[in-house]
Every structure is written in C-alpha cells, then in structure tokens.
N, C-alpha and C. Protein backbone atom coordinates (compact mmCIF):
# COMPACT_ATOMS: atom_id res chain seq x y z
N UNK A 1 -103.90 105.95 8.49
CA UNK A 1 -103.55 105.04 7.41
C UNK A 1 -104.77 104.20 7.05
N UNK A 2 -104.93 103.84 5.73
CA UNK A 2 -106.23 102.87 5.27
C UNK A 2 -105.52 101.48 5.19
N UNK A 3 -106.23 100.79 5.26
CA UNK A 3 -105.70 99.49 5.36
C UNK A 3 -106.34 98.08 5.11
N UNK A 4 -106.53 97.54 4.13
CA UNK A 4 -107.88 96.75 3.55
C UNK A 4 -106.80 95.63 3.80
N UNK A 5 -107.64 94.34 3.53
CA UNK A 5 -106.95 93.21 3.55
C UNK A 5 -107.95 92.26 2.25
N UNK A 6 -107.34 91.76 1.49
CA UNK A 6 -107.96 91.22 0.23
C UNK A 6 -107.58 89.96 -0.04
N UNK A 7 -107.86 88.94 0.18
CA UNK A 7 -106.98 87.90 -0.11
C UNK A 7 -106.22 87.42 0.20
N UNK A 8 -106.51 87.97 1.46
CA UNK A 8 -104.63 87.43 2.01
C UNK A 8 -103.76 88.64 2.05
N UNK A 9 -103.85 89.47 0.85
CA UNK A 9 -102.98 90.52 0.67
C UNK A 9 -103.55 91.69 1.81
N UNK A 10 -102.70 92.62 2.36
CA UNK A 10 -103.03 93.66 3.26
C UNK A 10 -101.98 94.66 2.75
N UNK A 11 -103.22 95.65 2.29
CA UNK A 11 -102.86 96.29 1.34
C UNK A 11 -102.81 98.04 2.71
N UNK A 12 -101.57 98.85 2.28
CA UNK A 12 -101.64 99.83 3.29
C UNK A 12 -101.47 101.11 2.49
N UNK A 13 -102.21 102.15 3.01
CA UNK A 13 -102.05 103.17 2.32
C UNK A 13 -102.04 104.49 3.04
N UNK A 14 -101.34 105.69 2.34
CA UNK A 14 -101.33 106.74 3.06
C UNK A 14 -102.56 107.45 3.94
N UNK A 15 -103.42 106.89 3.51
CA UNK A 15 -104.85 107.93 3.55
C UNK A 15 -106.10 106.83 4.08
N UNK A 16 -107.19 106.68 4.53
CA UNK A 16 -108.34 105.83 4.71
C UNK A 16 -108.47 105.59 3.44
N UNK A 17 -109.48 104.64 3.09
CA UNK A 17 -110.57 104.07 2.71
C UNK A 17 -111.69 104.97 2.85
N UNK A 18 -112.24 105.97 1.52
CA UNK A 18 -113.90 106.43 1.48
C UNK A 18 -114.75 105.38 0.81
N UNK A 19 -113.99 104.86 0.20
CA UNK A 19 -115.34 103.47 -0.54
C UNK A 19 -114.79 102.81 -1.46
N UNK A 20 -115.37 101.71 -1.32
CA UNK A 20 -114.71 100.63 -2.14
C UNK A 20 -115.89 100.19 -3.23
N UNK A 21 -115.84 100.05 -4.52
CA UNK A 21 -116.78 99.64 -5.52
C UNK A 21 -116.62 98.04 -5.78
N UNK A 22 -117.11 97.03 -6.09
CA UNK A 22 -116.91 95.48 -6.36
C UNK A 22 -117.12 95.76 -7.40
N UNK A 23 -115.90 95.09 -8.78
CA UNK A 23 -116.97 94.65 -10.07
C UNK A 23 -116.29 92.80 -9.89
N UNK A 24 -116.64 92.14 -11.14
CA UNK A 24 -116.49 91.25 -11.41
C UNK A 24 -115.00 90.42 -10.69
N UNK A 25 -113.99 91.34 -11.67
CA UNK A 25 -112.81 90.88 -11.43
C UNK A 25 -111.54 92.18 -10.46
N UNK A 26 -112.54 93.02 -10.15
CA UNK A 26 -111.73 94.17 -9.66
C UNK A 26 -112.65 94.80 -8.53
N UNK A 27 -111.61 95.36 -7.31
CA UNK A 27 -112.07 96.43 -6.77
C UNK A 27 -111.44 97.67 -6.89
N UNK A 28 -112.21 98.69 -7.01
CA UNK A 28 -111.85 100.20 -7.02
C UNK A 28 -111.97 100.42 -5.55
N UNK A 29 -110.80 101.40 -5.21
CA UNK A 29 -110.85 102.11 -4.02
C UNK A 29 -110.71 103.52 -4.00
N UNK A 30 -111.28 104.33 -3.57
CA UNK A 30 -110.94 105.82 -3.27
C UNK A 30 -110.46 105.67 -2.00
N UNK A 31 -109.42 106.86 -1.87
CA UNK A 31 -108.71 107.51 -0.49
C UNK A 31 -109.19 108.57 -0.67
N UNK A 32 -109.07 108.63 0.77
CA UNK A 32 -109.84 110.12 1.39
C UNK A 32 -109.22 110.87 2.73
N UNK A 33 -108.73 111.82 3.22
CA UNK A 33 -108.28 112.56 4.56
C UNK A 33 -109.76 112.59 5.01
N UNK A 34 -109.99 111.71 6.10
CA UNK A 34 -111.35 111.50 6.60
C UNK A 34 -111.34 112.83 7.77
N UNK A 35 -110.08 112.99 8.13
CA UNK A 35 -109.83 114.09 9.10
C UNK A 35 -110.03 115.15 9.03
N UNK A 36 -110.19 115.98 8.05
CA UNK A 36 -110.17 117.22 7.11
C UNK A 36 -111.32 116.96 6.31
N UNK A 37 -112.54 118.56 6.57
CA UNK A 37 -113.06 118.59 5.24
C UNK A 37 -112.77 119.79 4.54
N UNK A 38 -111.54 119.93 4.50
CA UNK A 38 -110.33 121.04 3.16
C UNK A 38 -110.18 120.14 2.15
N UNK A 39 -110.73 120.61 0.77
CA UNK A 39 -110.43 119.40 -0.31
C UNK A 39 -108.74 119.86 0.11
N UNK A 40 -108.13 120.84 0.27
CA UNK A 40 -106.13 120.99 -0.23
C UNK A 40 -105.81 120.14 1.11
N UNK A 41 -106.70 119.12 1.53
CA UNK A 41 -106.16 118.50 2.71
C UNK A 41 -106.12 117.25 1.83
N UNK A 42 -106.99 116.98 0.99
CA UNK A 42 -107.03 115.37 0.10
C UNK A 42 -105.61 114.93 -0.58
N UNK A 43 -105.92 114.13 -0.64
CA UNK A 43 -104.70 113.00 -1.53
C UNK A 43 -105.81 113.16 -2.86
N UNK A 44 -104.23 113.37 -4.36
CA UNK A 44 -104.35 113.38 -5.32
C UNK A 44 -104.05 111.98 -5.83
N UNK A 45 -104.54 111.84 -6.74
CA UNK A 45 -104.37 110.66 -7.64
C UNK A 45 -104.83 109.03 -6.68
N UNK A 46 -106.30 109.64 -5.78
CA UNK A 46 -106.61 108.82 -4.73
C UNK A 46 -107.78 107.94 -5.08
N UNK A 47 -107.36 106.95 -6.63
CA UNK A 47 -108.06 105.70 -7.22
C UNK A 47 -107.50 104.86 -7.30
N UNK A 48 -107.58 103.68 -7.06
CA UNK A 48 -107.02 102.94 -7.66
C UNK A 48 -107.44 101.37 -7.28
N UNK A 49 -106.85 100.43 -8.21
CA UNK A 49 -107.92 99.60 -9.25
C UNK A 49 -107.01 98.01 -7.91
N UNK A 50 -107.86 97.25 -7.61
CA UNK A 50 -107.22 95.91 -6.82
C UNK A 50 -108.12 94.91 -7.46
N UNK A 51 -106.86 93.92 -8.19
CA UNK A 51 -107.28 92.34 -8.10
C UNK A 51 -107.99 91.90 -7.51
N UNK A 52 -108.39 90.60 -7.37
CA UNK A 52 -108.82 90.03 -6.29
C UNK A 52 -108.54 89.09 -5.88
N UNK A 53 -107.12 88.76 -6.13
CA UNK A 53 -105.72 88.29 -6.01
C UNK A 53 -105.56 89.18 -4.69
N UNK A 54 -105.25 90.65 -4.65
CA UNK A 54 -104.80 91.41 -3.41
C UNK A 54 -104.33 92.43 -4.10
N UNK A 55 -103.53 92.59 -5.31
CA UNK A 55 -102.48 93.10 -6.09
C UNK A 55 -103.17 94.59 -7.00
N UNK A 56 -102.00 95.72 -6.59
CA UNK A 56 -102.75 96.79 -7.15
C UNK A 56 -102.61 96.70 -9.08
N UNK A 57 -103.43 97.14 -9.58
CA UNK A 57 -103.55 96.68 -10.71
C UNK A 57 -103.08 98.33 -11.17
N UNK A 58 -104.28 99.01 -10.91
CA UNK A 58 -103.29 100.79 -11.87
C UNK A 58 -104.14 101.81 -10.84
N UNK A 59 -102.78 102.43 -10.63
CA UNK A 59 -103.69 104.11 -10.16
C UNK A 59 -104.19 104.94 -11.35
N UNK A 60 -104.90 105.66 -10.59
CA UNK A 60 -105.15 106.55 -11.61
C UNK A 60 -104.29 107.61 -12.70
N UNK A 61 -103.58 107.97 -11.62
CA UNK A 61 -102.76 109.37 -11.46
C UNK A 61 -101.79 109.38 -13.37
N UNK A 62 -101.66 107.96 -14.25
CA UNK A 62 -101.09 107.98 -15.63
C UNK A 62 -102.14 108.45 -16.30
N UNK A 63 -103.32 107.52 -15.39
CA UNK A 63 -104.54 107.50 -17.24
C UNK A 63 -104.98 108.86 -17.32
N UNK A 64 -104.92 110.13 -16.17
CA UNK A 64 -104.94 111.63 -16.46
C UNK A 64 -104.21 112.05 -16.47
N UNK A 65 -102.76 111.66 -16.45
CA UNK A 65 -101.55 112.19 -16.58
C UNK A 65 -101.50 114.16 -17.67
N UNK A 66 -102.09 113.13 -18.67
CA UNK A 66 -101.99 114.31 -20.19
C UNK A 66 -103.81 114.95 -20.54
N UNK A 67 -104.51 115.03 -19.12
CA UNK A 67 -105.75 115.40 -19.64
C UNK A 67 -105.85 116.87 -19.33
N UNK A 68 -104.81 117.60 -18.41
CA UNK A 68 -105.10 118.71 -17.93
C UNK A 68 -103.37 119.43 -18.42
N UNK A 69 -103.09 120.78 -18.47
CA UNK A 69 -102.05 120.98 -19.09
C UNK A 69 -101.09 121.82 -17.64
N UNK A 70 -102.05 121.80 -16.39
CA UNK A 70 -101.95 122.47 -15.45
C UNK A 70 -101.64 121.79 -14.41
N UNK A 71 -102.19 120.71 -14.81
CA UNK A 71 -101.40 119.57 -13.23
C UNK A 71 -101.63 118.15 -13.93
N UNK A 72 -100.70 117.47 -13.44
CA UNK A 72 -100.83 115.90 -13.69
C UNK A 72 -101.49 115.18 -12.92
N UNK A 73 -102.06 115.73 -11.70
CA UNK A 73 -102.92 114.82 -10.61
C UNK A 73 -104.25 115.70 -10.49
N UNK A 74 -104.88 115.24 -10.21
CA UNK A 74 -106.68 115.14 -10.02
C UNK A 74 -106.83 114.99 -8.07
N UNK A 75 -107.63 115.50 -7.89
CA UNK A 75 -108.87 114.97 -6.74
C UNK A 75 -110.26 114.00 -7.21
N UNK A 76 -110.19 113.02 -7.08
CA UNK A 76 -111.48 112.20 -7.39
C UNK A 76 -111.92 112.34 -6.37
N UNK A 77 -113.50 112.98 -6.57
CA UNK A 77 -114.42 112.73 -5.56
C UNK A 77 -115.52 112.10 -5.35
N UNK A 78 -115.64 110.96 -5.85
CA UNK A 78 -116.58 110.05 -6.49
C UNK A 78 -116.25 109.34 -7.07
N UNK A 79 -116.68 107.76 -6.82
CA UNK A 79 -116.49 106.50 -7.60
C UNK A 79 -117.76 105.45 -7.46
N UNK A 80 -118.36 105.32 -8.90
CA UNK A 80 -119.62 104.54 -8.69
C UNK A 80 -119.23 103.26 -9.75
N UNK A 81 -120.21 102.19 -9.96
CA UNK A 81 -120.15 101.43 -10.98
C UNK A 81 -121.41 102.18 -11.74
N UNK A 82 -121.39 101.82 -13.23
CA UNK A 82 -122.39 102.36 -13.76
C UNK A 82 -123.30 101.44 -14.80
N UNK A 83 -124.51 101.35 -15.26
CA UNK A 83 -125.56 100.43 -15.54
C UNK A 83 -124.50 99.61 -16.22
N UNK A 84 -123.98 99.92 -17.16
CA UNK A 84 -122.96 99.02 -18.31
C UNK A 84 -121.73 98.57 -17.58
N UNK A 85 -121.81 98.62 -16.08
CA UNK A 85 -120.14 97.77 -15.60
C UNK A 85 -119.20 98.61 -15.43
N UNK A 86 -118.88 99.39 -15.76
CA UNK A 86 -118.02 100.15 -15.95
C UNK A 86 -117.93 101.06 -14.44
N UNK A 87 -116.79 101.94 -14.80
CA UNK A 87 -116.31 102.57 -13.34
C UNK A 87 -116.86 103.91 -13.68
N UNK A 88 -117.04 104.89 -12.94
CA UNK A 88 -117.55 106.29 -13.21
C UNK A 88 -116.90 107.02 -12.36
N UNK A 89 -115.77 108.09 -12.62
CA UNK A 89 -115.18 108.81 -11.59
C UNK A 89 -115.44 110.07 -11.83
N UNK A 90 -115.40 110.58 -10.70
CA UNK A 90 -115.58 112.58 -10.50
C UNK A 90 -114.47 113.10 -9.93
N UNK A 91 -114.26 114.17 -10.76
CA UNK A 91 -112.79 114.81 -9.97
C UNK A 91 -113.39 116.19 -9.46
N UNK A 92 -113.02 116.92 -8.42
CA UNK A 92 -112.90 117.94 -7.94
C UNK A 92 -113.31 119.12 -8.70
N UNK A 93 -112.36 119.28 -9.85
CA UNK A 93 -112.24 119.92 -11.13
C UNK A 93 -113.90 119.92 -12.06
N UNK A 94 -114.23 118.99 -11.90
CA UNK A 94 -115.36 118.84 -12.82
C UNK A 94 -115.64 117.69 -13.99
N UNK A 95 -114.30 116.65 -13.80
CA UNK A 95 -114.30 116.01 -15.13
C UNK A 95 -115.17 114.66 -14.79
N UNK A 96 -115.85 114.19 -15.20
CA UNK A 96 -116.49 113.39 -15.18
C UNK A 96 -116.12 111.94 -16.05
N UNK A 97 -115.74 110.70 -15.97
CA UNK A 97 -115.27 110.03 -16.58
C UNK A 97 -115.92 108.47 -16.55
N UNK A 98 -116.20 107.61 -17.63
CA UNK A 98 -116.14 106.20 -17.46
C UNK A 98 -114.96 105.62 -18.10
N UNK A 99 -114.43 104.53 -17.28
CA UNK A 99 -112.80 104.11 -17.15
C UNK A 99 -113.52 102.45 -17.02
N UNK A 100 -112.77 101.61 -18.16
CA UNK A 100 -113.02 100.52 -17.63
C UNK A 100 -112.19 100.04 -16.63
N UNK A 101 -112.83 99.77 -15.58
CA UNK A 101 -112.06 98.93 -13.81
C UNK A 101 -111.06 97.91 -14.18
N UNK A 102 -111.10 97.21 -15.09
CA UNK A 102 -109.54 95.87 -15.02
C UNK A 102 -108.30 96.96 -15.68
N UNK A 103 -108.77 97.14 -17.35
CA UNK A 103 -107.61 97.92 -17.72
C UNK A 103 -107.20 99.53 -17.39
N UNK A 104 -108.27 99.81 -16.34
CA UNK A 104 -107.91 101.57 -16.67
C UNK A 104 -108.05 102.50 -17.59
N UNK A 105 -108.35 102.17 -18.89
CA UNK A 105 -108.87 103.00 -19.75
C UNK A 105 -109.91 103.47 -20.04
N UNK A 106 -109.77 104.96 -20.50
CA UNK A 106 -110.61 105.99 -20.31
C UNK A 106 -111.65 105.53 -21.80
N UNK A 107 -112.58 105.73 -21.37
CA UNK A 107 -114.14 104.86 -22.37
C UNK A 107 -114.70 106.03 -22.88
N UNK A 108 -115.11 107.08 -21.83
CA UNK A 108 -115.62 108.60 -22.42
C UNK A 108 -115.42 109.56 -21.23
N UNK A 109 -114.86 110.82 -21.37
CA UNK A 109 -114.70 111.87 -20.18
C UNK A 109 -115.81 113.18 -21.17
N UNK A 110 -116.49 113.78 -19.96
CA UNK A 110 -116.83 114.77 -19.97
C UNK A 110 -116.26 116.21 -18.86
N UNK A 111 -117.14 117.08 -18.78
CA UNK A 111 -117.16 117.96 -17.52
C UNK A 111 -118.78 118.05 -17.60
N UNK A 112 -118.19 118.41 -15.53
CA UNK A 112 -120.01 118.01 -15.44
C UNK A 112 -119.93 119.93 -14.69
N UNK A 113 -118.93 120.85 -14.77
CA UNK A 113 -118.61 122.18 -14.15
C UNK A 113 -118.52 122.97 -15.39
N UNK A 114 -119.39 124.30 -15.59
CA UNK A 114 -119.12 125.38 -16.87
C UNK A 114 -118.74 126.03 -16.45
C-alpha cells in the first residue's frame, strides 16, 4: 500500500508511491506495483492530482476517459513538471500529454510511439 501524509491528511492507496511532482498549489502522484516489473502487473488510471489541503483533487482515469476507443484507462509511465508549469504525462501506449495540475485539463496530447 502507498501511503503519503499531506497536511494532516493521510492519504492511502492501493499501490506505492513512484513519484511525487510539487507545483504551486498541487501535488501530482503516480502509483506504481514497485513489486513487479510486468507493466499487466501496474495499476491503471495511476495519476492523480492532491491539494495541499491533503484532498484528492482529480484522477486521471475521466480526463482520458474518451481518448482511446479501446479502453477507458491508461498506464502512465511518467510524470514531470514542464518549463511552462504545467504537468507532462506518458502513458504506456505512447500518448504523451500536458494537463494543467489544479484543473486536470488536457492543454495538448500527442504520441511519442509510430
């Protein structure tokens, strides 16, 4: 189990902690099966956005809900901040994305896989 504590808040989750990003008013967290290196061992839809209050603000798993026609959940394997603030995620798949960190919305997606 991952298990951060933020504020007071102690926040618990199915999976570890692979990294936590700081911005301003938010932290991003990825989960990860630290136990397993089988990605079909990972947790899907394993982003998501914390106050700094304690309080989860948004997973990922809506804002790609409608990006793929084949599954509604993702593997993120990568989470950076990027020069402009912003969040930068990598999925498994190839999609490459900047998401602003408070609201969750998607800013520009590419693929970084042909």
């Amino acid at each position: 189990m991952g298990k951060e504590n933020i504020n007071n808040e102690v926040l618990n989750f199915d999976y570890k902690i692979k990294s936590i990003v700081e911005f301003e008013k938010v932290y991003i967290i990825l989960l990860w099966n630290i136990d397993s290196d089988n990605m079909a061992d990972q947790p899907l839809s394993n982003v998501y956005s914390i106050g700094k209050n304690g309080k989860v603000l948004w997973n990922v798993k809506p804002i790609f809900q409608n990006y793929n026609k084949y599954t509604d959940e993702h593997l993120f394997i990568d989470i950076q901040k990027d020069d402009n603030g912003n969040l930068q995620l990598q999925t498994f798949e190839g999609i490459k994305a900047i998401v602003d960190p408070v609201s969750g919305r998607i800013l520009q997606k590419s693929w970084t896989k042909g």
